[in-house]
Protein backbone atom coordinates (compact mmCIF):
# COMPACT_ATOMS: atom_id res chain seq x y z
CA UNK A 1 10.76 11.47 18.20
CA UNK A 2 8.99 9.98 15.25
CA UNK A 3 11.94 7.48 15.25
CA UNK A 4 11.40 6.07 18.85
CA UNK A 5 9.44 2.98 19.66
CA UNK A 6 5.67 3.83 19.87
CA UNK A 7 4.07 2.87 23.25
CA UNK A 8 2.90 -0.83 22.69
CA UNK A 9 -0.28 -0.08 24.13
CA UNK A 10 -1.25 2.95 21.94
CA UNK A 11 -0.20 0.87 19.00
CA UNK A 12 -2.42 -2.37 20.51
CA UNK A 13 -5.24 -0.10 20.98
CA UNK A 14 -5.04 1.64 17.90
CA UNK A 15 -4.75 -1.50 15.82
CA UNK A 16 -7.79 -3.13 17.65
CA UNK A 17 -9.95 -0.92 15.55
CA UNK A 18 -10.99 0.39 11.57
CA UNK A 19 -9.23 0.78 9.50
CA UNK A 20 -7.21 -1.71 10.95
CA UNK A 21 -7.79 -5.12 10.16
CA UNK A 22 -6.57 -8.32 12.15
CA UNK A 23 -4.75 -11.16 9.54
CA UNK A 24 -2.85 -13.10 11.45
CA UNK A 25 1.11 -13.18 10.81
CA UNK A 26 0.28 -10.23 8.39
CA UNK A 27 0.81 -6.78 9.49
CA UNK A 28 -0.17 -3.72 8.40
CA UNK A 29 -3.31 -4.51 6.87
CA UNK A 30 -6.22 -1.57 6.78
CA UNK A 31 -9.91 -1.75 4.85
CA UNK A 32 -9.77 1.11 2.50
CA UNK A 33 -13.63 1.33 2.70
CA UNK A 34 -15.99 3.76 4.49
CA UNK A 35 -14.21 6.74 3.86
CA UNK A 36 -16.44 9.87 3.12
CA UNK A 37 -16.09 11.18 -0.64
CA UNK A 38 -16.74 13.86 -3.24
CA UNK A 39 -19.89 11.73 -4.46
CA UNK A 40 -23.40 13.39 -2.32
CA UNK A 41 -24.48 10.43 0.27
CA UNK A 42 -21.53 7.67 -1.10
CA UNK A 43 -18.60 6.40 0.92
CA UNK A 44 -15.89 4.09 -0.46
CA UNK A 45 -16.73 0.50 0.02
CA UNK A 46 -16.11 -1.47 2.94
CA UNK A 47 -14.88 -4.96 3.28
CA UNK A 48 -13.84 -4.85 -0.38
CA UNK A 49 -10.21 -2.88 -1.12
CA UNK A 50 -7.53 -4.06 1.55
CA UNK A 51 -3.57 -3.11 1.62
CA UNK A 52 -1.08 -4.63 3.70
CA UNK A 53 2.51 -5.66 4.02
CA UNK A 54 3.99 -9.06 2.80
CA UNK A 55 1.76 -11.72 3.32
CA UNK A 56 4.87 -14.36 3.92
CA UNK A 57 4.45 -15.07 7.42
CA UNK A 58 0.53 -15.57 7.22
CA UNK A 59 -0.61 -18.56 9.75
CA UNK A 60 -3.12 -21.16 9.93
CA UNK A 61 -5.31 -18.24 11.60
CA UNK A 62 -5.17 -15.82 9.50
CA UNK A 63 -6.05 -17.64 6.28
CA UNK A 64 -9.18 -18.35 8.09
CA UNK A 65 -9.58 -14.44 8.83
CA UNK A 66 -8.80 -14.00 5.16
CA UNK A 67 -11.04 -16.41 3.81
CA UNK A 68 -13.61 -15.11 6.43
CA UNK A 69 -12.94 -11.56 5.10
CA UNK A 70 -14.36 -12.80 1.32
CA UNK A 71 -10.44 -11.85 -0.31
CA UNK A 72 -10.71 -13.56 -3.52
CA UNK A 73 -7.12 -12.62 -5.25
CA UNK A 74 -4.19 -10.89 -3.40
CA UNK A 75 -1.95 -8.60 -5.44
CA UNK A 76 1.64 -9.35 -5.03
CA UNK A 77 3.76 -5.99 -5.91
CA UNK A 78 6.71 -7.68 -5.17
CA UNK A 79 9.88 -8.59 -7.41
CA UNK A 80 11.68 -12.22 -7.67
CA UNK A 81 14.67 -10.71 -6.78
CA UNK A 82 13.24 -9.02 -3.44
CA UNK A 83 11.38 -12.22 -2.73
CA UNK A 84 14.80 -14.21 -2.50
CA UNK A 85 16.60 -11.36 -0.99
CA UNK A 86 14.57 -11.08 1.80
CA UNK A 87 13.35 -15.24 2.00
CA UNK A 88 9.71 -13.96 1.92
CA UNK A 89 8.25 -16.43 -0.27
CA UNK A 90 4.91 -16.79 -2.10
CA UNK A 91 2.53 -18.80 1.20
CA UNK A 92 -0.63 -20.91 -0.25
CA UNK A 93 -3.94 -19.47 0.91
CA UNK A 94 -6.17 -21.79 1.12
CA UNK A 95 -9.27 -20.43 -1.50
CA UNK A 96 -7.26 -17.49 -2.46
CA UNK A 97 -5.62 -16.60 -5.90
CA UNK A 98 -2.31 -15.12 -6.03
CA UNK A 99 -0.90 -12.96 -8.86
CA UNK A 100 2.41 -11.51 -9.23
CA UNK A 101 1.90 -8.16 -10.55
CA UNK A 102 5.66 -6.65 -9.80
CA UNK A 103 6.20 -2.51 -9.98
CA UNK A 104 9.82 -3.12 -10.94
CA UNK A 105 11.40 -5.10 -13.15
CA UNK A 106 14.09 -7.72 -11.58
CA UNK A 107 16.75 -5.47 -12.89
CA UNK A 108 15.54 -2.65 -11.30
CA UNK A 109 16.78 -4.19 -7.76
CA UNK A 110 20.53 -4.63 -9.24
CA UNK A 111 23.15 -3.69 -6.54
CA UNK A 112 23.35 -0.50 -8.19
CA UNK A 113 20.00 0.57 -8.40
CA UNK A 114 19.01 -0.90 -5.02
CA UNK A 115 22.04 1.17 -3.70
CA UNK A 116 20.35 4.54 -5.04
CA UNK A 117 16.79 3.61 -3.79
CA UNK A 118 18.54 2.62 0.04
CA UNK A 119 19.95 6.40 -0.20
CA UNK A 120 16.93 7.87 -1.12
CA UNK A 121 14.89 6.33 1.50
CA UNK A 122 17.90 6.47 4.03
CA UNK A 123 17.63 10.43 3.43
CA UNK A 124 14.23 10.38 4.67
CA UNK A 125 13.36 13.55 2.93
CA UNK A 126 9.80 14.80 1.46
CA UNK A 127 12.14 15.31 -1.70
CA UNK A 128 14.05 11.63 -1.86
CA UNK A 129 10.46 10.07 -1.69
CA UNK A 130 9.31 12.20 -4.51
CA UNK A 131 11.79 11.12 -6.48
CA UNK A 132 10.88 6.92 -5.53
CA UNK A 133 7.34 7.61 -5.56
CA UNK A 134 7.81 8.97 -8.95
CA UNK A 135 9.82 5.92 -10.01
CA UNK A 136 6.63 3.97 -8.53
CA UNK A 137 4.33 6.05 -10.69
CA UNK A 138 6.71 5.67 -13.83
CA UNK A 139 7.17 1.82 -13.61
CA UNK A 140 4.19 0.52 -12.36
CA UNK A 141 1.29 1.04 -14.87
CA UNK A 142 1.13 -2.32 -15.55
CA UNK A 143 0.24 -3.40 -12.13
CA UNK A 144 -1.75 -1.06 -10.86
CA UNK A 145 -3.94 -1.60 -13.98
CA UNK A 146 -4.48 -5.79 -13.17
CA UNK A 147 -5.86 -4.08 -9.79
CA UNK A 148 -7.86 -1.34 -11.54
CA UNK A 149 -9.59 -3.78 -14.08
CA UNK A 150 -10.24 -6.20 -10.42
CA UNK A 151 -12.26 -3.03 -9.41
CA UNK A 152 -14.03 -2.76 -13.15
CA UNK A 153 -14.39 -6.62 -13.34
CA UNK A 154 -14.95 -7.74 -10.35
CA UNK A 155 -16.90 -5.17 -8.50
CA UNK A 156 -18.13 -8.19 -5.32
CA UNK A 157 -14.82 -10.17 -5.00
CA UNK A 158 -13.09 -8.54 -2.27
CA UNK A 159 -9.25 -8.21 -2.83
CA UNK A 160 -5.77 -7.03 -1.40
CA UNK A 161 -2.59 -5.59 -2.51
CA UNK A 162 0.64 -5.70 -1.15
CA UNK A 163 4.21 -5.29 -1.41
CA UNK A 164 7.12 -5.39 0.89
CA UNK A 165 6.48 -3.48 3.72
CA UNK A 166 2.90 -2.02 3.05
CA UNK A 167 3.77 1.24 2.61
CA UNK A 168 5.44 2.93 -0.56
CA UNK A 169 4.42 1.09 -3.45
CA UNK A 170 0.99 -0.43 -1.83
CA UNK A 171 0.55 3.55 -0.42
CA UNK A 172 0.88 4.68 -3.97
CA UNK A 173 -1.78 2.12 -5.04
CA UNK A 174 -4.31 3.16 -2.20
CA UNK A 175 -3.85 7.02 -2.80
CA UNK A 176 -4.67 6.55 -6.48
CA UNK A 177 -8.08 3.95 -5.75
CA UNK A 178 -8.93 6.56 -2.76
CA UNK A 179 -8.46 9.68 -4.92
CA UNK A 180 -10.47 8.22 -7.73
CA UNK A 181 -12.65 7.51 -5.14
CA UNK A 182 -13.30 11.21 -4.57
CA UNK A 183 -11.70 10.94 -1.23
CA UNK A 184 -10.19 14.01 0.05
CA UNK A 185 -6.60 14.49 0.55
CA UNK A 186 -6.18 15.32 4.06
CA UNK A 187 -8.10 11.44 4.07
CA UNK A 188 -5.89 9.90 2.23
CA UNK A 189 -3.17 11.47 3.60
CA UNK A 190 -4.36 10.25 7.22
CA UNK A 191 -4.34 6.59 5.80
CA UNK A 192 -0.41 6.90 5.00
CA UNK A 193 0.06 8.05 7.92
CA UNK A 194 -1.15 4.72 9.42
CA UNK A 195 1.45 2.64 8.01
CA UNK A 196 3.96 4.23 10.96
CA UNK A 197 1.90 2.58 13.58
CA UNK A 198 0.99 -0.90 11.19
CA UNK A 199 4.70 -1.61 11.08
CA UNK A 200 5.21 -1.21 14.31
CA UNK A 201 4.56 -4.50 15.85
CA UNK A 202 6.98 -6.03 13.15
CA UNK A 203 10.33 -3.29 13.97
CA UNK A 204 12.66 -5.74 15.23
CA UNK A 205 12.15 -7.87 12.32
CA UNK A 206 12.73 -5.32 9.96
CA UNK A 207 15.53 -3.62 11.98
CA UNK A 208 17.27 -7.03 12.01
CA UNK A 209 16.68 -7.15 7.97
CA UNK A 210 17.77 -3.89 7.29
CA UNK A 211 21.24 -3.94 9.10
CA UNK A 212 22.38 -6.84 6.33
CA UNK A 213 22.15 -3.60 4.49
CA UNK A 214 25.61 -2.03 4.25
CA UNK A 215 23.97 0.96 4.11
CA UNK A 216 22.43 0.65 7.39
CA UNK A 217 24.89 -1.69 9.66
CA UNK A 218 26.41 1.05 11.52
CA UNK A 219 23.79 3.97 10.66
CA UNK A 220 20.80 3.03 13.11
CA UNK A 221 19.21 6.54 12.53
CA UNK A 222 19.18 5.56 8.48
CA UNK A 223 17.61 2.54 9.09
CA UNK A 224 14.63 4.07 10.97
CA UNK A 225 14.09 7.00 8.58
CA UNK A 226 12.80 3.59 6.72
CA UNK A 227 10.07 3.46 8.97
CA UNK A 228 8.42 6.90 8.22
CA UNK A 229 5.28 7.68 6.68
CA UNK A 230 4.54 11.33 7.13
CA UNK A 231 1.26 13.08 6.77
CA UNK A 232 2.70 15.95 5.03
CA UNK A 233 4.88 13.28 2.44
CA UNK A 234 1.07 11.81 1.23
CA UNK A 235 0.29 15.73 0.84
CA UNK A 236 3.55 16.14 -1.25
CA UNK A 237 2.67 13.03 -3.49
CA UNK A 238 -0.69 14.01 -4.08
CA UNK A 239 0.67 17.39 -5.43
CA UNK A 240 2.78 15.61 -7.90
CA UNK A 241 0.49 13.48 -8.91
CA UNK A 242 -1.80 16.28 -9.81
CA UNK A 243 1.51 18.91 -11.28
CA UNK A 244 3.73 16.30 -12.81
CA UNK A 245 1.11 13.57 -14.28
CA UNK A 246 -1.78 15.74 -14.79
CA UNK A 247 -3.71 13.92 -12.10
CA UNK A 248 -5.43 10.36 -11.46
CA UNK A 249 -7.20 9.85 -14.23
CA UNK A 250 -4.78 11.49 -16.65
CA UNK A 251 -2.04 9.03 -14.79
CA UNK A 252 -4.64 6.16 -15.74
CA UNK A 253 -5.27 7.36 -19.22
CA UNK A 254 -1.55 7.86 -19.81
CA UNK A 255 -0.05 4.73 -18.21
CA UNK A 256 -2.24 2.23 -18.56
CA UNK A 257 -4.88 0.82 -21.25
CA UNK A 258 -7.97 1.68 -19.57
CA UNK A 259 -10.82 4.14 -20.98
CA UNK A 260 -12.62 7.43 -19.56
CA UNK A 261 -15.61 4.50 -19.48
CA UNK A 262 -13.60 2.61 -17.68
CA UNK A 263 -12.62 5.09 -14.82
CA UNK A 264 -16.43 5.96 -14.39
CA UNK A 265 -17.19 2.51 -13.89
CA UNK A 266 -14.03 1.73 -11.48
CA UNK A 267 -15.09 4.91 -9.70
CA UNK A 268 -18.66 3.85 -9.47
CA UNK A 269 -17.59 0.16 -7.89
CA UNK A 270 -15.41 1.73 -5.17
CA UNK A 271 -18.66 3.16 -3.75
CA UNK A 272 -21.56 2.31 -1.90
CA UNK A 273 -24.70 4.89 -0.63
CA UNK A 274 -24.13 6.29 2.96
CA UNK A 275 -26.42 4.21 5.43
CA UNK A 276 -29.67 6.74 5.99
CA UNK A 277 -29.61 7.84 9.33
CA UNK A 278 -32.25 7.34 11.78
């Protein structure tokens, strides 16, 4: 079932609402703020950390809704090569500075490696993911820090991050801000989850991409297993990220050039007090 069309009006009503944010000709795109953390009376910060898929098709209206959101610099997690294979150029947002922070390499998207990363996520296993989130974890240091030091840096210039579709390598980059955060994992785990009903409004389009894919043209079924974002494969991450790397901020100290300072003070921007109530 989780392959079947969603109802369009659970989906409309569902992305009428937080987390959900509306930029039009964008999709995908959720406020990582006002989640509840480990931190006494202190939620993650609204209106500040946003994720979404590629900003390529972005209209007249929705750089207005951008601008009107206060995003200052987008993150770009894309690579040249994907850019050009999928014609999703670089837009100009009016107000709005761009940088190309790519996870992979352009060699990492040669026919043969692209071939092994269409299998894994074709397989649509807890297990193939592991093995490309991994890869995400292992390559993208670099980029995740430009966003990290945003947070350090920057703490009142709201930003967003994105990559292709707004889900594996931009999911990767949300579970790490959310976990340093102090947010719990069933939380973050939720906010993966999301991406199945983000991408929803924009599954022809990618259906139609995808069966240019080899891979895909007469395996339908593959093609969709493209469109999952379990619950339980956030769960699975997390657990790596805590076995295999030691945990966020050992991942932070290991892979990028950032301090134990540092992480307090990123920590401490990505957080505002809880609202007193009445």
């Amino acid at each position: 079932m989780e392959l079947e069309p969603l109802d369009p009006a659970y989906v409309a009503e569902i992305l009428s609402r937080p987390p959900f944010v509306q930029i039009s000709g964008v999709q995908n795109v959720r406020d990582l703020g006002s989640y509840p953390t480990a931190t006494p009376n202190a939620i993650t910060k609204p209106g500040y950390a946003y994720r979404a898929a590629e900003i390529s098709g972005i209209t007249d209206e929705g750089i207005e809704q951008m601008n009107a959101l206060g995003i200052s610099t987008i993150f770009d997690f894309r690579s040249d090569t994907e850019i050009q294979k999928y014609n999703s150029p670089i837009p100009s947002v009016r107000g709005v500075e761009i940088l190309r922070t790519p996870v992979f390499k352009n060699e990492d998207y040669s026919p043969e490696a692209l071939a092994k990363k269409l299998q894994l996520y074709a397989s649509g296993t807890s297990e193939a993911f592991m093995i490309l989130y991994s890869q995400i974890l292992d390559h993208g240091g670099p980029a995740f820090e430009s966003i990290l030091r945003h947070v350090r840096d920057r703490p009142t210039s709201p930003f967003l991050f994105h990559c292709t579709a707004g889900k594996d390598r931009t999911g990767v980059m949300a579970a790490i801000l959310l976990k340093l955060a102090g947010v719990d994992d069933q939380t973050i785990s939720h906010d993966y989850s999301l991406t199945r009903i983000g991408r929803e409004p924009d599954r022809e389009r990618i259906m139609k991409r995808l069966t240019k894919e080899p891979l895909f043209a007469s395996d339908n079924q593959a093609a969709m297993r493209m469109f999952t974002s379990r619950f339980e494969t956030m769960q699975t991450f997390l657990s790596l990220l805590e076995t295999k790397y030691g945990g966020v901020e050992a991942y932070i100290n290991q892979y990028t050039g950032l301090t134990d300072d540092d992480i307090v003070s990123i920590r401490n921007n990505l957080l505002v007090p809880t609202k007193s109530r009445m």
